[in-house]
Protein backbone atom coordinates (compact mmCIF):
# COMPACT_ATOMS: atom_id res chain seq x y z
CA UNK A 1 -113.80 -38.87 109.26
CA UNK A 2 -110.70 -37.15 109.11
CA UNK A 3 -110.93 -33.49 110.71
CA UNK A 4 -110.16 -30.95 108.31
CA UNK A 5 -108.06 -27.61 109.01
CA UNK A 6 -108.90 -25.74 105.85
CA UNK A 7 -110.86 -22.92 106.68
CA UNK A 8 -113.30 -22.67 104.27
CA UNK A 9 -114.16 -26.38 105.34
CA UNK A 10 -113.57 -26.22 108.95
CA UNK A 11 -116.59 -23.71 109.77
CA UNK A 12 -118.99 -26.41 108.18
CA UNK A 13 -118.48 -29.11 110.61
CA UNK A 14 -120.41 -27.56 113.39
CA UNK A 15 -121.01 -31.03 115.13
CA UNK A 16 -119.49 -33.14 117.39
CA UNK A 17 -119.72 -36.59 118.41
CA UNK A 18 -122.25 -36.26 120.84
CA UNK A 19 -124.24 -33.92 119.05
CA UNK A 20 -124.06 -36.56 116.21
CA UNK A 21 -125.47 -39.38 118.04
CA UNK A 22 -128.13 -37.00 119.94
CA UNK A 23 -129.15 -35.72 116.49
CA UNK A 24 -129.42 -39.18 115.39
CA UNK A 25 -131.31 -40.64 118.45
CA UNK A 26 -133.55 -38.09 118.47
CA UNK A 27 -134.73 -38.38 115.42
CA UNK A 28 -135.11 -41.97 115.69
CA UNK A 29 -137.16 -42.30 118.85
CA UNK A 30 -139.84 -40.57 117.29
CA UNK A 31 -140.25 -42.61 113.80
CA UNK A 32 -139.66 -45.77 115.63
CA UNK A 33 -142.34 -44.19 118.81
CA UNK A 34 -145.26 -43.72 116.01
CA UNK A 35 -144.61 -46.81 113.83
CA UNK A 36 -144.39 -49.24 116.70
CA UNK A 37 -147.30 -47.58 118.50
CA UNK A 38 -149.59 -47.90 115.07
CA UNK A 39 -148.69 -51.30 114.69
CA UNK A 40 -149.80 -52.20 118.06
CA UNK A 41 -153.36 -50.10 117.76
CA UNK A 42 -153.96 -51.68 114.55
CA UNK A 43 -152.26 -55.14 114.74
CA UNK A 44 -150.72 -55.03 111.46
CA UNK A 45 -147.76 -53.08 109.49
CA UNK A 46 -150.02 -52.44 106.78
CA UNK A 47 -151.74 -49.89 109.02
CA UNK A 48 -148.94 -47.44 108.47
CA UNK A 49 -150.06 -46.60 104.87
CA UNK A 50 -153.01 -45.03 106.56
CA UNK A 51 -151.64 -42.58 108.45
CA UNK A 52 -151.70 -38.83 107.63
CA UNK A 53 -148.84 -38.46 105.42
CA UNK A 54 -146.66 -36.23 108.11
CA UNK A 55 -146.49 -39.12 109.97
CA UNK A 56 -146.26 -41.99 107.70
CA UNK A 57 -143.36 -39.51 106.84
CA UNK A 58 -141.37 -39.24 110.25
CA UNK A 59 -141.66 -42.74 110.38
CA UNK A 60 -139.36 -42.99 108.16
CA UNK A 61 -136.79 -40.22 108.68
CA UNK A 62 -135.67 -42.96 111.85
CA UNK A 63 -132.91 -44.39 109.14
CA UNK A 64 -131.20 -41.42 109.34
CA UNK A 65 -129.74 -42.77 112.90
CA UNK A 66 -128.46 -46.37 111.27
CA UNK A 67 -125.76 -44.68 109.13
CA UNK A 68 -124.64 -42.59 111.79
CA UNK A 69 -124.07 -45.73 114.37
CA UNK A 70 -122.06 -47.38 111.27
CA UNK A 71 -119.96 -44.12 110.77
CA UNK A 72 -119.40 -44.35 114.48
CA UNK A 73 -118.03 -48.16 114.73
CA UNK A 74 -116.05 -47.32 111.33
CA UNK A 75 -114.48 -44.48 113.78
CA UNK A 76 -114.46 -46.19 116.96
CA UNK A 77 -111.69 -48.60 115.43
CA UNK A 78 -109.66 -46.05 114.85
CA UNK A 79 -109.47 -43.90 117.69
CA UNK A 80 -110.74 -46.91 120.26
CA UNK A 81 -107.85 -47.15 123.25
CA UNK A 82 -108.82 -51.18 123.46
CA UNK A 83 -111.00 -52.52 120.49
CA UNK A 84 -111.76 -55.84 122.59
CA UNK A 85 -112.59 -53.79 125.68
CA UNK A 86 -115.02 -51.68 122.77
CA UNK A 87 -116.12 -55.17 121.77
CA UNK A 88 -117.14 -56.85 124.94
CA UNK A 89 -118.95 -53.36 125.40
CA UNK A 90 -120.59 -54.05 122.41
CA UNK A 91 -121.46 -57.48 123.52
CA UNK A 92 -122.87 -56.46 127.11
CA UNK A 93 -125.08 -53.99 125.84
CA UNK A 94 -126.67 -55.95 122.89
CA UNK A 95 -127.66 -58.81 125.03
CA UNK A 96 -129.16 -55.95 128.11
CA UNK A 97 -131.12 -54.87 125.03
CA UNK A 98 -132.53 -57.99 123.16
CA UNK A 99 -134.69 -58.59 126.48
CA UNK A 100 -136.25 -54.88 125.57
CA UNK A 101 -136.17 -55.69 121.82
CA UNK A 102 -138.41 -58.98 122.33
CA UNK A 103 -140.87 -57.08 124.96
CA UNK A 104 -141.36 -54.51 122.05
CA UNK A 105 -140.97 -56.10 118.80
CA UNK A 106 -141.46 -59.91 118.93
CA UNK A 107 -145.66 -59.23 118.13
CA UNK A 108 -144.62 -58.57 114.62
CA UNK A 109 -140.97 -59.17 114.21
CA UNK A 110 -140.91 -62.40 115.90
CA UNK A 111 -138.49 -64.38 118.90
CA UNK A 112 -135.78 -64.77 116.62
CA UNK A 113 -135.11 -61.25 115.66
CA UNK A 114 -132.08 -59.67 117.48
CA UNK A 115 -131.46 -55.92 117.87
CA UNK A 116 -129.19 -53.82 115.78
CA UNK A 117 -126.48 -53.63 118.45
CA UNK A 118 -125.23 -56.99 117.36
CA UNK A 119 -125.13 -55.76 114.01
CA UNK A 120 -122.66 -53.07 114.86
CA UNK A 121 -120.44 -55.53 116.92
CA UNK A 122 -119.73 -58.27 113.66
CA UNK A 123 -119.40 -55.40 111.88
CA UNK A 124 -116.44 -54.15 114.18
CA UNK A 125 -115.49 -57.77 114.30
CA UNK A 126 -115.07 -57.39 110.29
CA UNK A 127 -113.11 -54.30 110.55
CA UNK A 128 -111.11 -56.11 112.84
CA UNK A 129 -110.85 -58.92 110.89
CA UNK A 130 -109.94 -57.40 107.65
CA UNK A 131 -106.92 -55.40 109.36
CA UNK A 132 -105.50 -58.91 111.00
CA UNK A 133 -102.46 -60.17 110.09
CA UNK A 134 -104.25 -63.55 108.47
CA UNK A 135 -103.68 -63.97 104.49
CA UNK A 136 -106.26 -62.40 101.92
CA UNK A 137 -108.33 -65.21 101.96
CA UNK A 138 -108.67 -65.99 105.51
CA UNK A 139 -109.50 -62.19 106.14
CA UNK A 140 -112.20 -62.54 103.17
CA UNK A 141 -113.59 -65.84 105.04
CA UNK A 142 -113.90 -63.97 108.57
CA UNK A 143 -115.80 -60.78 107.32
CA UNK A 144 -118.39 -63.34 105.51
CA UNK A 145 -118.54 -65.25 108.69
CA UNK A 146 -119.39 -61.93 110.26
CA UNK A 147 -121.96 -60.89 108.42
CA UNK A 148 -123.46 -64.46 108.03
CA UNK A 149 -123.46 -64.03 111.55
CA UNK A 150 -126.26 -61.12 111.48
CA UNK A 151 -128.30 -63.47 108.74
CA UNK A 152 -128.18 -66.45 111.47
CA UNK A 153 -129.36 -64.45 114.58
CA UNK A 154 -131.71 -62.15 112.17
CA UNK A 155 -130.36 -59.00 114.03
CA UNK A 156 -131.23 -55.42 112.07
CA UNK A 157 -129.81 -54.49 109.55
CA UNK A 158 -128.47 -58.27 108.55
CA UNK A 159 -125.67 -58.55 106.05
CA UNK A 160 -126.06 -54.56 104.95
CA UNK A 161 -124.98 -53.36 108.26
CA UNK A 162 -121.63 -55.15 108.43
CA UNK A 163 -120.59 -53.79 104.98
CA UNK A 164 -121.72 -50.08 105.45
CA UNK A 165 -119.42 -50.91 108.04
CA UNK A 166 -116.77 -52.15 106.96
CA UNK A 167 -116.93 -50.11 103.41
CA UNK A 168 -116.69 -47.23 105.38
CA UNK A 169 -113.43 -48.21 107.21
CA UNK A 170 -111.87 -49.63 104.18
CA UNK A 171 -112.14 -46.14 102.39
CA UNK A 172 -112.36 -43.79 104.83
CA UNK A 173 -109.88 -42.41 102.84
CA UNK A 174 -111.11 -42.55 99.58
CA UNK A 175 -113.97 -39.92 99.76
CA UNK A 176 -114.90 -41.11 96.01
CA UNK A 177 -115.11 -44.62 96.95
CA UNK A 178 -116.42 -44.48 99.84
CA UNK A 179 -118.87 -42.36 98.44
CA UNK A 180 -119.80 -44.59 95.97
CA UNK A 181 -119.65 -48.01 97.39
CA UNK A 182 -122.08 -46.33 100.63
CA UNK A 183 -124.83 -45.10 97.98
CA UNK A 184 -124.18 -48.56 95.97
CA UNK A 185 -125.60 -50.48 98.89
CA UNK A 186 -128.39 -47.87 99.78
CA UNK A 187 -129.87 -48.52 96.42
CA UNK A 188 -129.47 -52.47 96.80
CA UNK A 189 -130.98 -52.08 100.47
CA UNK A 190 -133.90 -50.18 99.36
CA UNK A 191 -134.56 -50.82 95.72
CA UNK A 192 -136.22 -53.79 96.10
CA UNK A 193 -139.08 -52.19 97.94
CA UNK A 194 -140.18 -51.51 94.67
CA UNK A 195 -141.21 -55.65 94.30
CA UNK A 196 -144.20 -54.52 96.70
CA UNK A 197 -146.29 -52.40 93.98
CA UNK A 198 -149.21 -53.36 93.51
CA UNK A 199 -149.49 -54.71 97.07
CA UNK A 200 -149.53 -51.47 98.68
CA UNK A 201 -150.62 -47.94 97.95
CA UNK A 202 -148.13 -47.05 95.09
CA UNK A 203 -147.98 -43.37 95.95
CA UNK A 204 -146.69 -44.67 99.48
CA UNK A 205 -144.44 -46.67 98.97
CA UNK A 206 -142.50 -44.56 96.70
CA UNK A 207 -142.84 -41.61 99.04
CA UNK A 208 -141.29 -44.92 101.68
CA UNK A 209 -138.47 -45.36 99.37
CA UNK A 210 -137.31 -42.02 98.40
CA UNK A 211 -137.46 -40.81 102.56
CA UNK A 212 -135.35 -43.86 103.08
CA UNK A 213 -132.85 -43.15 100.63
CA UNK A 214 -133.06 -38.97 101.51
CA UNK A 215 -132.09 -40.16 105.09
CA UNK A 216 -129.03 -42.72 104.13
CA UNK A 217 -128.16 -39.38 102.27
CA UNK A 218 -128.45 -36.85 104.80
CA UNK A 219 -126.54 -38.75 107.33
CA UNK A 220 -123.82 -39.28 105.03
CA UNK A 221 -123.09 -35.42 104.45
CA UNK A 222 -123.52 -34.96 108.44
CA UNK A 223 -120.81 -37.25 108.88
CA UNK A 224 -119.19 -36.06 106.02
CA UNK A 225 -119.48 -32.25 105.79
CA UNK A 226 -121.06 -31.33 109.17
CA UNK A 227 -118.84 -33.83 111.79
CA UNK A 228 -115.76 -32.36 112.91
CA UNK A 229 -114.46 -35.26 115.06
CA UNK A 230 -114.41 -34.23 118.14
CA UNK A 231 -115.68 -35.90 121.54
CA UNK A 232 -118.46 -33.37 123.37
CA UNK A 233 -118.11 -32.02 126.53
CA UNK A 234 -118.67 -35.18 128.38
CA UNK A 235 -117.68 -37.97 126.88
CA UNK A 236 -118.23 -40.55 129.41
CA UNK A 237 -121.10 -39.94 130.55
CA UNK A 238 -122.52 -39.04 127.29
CA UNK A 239 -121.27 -42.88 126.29
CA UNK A 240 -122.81 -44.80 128.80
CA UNK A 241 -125.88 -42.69 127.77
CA UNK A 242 -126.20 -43.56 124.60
CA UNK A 243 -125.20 -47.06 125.20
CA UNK A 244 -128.32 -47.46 128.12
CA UNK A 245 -131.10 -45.05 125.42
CA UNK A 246 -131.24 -47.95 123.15
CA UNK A 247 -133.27 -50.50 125.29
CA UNK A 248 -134.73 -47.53 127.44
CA UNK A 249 -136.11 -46.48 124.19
CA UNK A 250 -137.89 -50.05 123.65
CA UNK A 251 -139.38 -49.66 127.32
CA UNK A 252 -141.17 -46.38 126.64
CA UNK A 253 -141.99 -47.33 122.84
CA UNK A 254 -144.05 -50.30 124.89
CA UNK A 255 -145.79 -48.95 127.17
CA UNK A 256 -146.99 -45.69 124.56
CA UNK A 257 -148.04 -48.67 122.40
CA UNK A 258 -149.69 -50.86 124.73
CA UNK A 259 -151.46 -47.82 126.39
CA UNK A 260 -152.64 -46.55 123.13
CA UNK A 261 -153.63 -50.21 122.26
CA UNK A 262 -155.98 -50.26 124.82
């Protein structure tokens, strides 16, 4: 995510990092806010086919945040001072959340589950991984070890997060590529929705799948076209915001729910 001095290409990328990620947050508080809260009023996932189709719809547009947060750990190798420092950071934060992540999804996603900030860390493991000094096949072995990792401890985005990862960092200069290999597993991530017709409103679910996919999209050209690199105005506090929204999120999401619930 390379910042680009052309002219014609510079005025495009109106967006910084924190912009980014408040963009991205945003827009994912409210899709997960109204999809956790009908699940809780209704007791059951199905319910969401019910709603008014504006917000059956914004539940959805949430997975425009995931690709940004891989973008971001793709770039956060690079320009990280200390990637174990980044790591342990990682760490810290996705075991302050799971306690948040249980109290709000555990009802329906179960005990196991584990929050999508582990994800991001064995993907930045991979990356880290993958540019170690260890032969081919050793590197190979610790990136599947990674992302076996997510499949063990169930955390979001399991086994697809580490490779958007990872795919990113690999050909972060290969726009094509990278292009390519990002939309590849987009449609193997979301394709196989299509095994539910027949088991749920077909008109829904393809309205589910093409949002999904519209979103992976859209946060690939923000990153792409629209991100120009740069840190905002305050970057440390804006970090340590970010980093605490994700479990604060889960509290609020909880209490709307249970409130509504009841």
């Amino acid at each position: 995510m390379e910042i680009v001095t052309d002219n014609n290409k510079s005025r495009y990328r109106i967006f910084n990092r924190d912009m980014m990620k408040c963009l991205a947050i945003f827009i994912m508080f409210w899709g997960h806010l109204i999809g956790w809260a009908v699940q809780y009023k209704y007791g059951d996932i199905k319910a969401c086919y019910t709603l008014p189709l504006w917000e059956y719809i914004i539940i959805y547009t949430s997975l425009f945040c995931p690709p940004v947060m891989f973008f971001f750990i793709a770039d956060g190798y690079k320009y990280t001072r200390d990637r174990k420092k980044y790591a342990h950071r990682l760490l810290l934060f996705a075991c302050i959340t799971q306690p948040f992540d249980w109290l709000c999804c555990h009802r329906f996603s179960g005990w196991w589950h584990t929050n999508v900030i582990f994800t991001l860390l064995f993907g930045l493991l991979a990356i880290m991984a993958w540019e170690s000094r260890y032969k081919l096949w050793q590197r190979i072995a610790l990136v599947i070890l990674c992302d076996g990792m997510t499949a063990l401890i169930v955390s979001d985005w399991l086994v697809f997060g580490v490779l958007f990862i990872l795919f990113l960092h690999i050909f972060r200069d290969k726009p094509k590529a990278r292009f390519i290999s990002f939309m590849s597993l987009t449609a193997l991530h979301f394709l196989p929705n299509l095994f539910s017709l027949g088991k749920v409103p077909t008109d829904r679910l393809i309205i589910q799948i093409v949002v999904m996919i519209l979103m992976f999209v859209l946060a690939y050209l923000c990153m792409t076209v629209f991100y120009n690199g740069r840190k905002g105005k305050h970057p440390t506090l804006a970090k340590w915001f970010f980093y605490g929204f994700y479990p604060l999120h889960y509290l609020i999401i909880w209490i709307v729910s249970v409130i509504i619930s009841k």
